[in-house]
N, C-alpha and C. Protein backbone atom coordinates (compact mmCIF):
# COMPACT_ATOMS: atom_id res chain seq x y z
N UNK A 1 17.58 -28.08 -5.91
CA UNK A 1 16.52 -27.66 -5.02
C UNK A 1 17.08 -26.63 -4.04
N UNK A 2 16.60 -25.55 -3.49
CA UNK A 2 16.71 -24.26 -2.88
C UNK A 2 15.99 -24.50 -1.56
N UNK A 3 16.31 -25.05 -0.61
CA UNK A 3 15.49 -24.76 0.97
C UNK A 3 15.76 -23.52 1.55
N UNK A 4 15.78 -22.26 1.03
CA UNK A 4 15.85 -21.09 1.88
C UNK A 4 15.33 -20.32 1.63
N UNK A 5 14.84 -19.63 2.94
CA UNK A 5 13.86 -18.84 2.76
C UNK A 5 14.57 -17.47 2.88
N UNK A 6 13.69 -16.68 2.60
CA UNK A 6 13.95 -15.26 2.84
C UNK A 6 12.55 -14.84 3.72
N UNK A 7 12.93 -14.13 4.52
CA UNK A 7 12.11 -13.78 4.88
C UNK A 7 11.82 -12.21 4.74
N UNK A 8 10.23 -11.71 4.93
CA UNK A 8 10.05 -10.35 3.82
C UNK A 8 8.92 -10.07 4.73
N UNK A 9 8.08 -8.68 4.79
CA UNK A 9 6.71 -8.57 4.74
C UNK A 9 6.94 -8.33 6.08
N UNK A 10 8.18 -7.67 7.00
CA UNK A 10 7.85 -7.41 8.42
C UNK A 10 8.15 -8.48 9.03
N UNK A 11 8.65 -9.65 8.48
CA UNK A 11 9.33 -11.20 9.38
C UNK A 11 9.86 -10.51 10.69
N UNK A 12 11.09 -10.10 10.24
CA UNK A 12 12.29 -9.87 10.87
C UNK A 12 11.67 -8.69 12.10
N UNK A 13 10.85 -7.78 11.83
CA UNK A 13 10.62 -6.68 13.01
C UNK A 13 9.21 -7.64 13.96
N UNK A 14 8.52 -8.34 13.39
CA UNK A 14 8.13 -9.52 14.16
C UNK A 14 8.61 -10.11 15.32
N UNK A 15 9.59 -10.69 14.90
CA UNK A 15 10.49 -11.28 15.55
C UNK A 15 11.07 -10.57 16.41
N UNK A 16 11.80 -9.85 16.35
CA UNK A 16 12.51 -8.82 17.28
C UNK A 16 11.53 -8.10 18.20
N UNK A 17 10.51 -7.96 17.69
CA UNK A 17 9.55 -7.26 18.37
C UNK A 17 9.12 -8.32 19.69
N UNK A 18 9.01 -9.60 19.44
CA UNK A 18 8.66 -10.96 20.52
C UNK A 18 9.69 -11.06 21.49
N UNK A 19 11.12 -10.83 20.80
CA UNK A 19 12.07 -11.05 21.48
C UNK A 19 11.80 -9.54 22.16
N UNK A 20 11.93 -8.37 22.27
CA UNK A 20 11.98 -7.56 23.07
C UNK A 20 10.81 -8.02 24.17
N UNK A 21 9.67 -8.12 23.09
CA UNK A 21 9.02 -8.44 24.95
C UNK A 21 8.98 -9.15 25.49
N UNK A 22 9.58 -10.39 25.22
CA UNK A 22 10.14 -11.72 25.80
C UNK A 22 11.10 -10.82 27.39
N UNK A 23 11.98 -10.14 26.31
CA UNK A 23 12.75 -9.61 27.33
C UNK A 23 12.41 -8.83 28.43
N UNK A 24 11.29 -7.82 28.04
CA UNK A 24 11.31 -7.12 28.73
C UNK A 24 10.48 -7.38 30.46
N UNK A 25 10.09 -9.04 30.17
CA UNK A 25 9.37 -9.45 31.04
C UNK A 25 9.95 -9.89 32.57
N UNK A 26 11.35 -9.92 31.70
CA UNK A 26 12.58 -10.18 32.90
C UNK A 26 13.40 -9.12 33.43
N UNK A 27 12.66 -7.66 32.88
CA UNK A 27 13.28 -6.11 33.24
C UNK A 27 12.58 -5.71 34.72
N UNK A 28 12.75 -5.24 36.19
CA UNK A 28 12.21 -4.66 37.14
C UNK A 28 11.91 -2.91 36.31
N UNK A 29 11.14 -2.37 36.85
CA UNK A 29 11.17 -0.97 36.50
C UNK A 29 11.02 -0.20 35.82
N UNK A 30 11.08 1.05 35.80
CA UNK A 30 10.59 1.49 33.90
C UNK A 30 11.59 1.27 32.28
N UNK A 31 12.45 0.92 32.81
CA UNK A 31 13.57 0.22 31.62
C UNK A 31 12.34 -0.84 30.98
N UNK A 32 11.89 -1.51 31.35
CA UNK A 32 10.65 -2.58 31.19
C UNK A 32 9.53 -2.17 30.28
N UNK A 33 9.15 -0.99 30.64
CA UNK A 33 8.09 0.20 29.49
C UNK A 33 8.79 0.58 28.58
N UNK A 34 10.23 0.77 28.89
CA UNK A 34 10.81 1.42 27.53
C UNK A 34 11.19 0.25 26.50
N UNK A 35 11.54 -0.93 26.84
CA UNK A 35 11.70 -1.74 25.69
C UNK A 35 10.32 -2.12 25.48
N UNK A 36 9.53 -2.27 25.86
CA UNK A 36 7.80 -2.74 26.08
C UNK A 36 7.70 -2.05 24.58
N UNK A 37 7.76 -0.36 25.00
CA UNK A 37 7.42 0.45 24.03
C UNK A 37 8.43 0.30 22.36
N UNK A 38 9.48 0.36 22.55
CA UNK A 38 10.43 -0.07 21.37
C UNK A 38 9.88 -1.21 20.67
N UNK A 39 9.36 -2.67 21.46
CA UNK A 39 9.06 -3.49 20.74
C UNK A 39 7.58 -3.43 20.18
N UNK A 40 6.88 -2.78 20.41
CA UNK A 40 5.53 -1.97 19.73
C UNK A 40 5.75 -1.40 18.71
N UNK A 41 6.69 -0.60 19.12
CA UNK A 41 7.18 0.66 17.50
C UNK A 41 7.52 -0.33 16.38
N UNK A 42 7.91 -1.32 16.47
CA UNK A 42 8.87 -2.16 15.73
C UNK A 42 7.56 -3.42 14.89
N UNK A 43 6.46 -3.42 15.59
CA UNK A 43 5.27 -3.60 14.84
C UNK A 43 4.58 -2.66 13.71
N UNK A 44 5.21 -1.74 14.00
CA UNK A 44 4.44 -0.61 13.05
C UNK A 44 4.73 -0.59 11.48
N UNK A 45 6.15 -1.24 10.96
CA UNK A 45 6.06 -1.64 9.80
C UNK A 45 5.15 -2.56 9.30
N UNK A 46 4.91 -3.89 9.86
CA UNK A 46 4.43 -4.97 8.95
C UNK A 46 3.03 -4.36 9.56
N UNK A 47 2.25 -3.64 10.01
CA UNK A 47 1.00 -2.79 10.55
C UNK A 47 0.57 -1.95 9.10
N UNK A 48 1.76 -1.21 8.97
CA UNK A 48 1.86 -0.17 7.31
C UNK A 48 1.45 -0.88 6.31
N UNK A 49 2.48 -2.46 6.16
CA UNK A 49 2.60 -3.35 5.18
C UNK A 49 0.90 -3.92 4.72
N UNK A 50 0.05 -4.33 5.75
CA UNK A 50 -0.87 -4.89 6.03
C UNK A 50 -2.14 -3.58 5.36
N UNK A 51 -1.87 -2.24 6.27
CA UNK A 51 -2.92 -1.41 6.02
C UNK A 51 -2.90 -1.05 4.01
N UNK A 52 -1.52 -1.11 3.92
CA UNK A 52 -1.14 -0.46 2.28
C UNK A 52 -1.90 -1.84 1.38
N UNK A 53 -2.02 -2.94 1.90
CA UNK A 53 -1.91 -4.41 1.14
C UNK A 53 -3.97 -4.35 1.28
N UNK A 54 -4.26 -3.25 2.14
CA UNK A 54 -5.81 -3.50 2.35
C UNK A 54 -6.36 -5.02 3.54
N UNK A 55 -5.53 -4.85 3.88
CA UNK A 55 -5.94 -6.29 4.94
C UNK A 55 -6.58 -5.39 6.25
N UNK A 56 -6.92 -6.50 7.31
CA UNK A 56 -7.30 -5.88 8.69
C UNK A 56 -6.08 -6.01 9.19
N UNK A 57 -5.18 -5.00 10.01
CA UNK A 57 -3.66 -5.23 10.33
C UNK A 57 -3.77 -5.82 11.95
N UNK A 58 -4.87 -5.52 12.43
CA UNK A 58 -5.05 -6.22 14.02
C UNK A 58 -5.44 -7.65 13.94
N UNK A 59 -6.30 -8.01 12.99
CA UNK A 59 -5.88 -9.59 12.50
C UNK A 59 -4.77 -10.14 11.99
N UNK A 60 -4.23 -9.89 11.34
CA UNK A 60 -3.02 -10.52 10.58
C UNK A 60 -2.10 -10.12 11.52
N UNK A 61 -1.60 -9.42 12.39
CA UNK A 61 -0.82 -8.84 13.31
C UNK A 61 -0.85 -9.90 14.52
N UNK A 62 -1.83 -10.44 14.69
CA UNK A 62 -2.57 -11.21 15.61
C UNK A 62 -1.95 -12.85 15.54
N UNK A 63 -2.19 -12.62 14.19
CA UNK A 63 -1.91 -13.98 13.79
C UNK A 63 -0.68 -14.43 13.57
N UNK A 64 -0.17 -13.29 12.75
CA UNK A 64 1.89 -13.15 13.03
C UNK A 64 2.43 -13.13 14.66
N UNK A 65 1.70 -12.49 15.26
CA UNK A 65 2.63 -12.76 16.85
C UNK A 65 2.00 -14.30 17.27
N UNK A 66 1.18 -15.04 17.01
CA UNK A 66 0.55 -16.23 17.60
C UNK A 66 1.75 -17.25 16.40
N UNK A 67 2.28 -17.31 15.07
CA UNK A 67 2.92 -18.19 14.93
C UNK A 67 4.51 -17.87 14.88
N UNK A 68 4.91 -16.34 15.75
CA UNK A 68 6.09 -15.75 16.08
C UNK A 68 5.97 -16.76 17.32
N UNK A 69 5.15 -16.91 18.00
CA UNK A 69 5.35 -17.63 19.58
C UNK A 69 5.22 -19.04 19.14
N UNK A 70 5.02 -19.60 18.47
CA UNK A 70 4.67 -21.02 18.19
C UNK A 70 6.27 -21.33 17.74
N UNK A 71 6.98 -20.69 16.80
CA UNK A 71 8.18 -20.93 16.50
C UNK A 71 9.58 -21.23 17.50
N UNK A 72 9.38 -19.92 18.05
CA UNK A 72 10.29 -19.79 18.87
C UNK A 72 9.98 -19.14 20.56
């Protein structure tokens, strides 16, 4: 039996993307907009993934950051 996952489909820029703005909530100043903004850009793959796959990407986008925060 195999318990591992891979993760695919924009996981990983998900994630990083939560964690930046996790972070950036603890930044004073415009350093704060600039990771704000980095972790936006970093949505824009699994956004591509979603629009190319024919889905609504502001739903499913929606729904990936709501069980990105449930996880971790």
């Amino acid at each position: 039996q195999n318990d591992s996952v891979v993760a695919g489909g924009g996981a990983i820029e998900m994630e990083l993307s939560k964690y930046l703005r996790d972070y950036s909530r603890t930044i004073p100043g415009k350093q704060q907009l600039l990771i704000g903004a980095y972790a936006k850009a970093l949505e824009i793959i699994p956004r591509q993934l979603c629009d190319n796959a024919g889905f609504d990407a502001t739903n499913i986008l929606n729904k990936l950051r709501a069980k990105h925060a449930q996880v971790g």
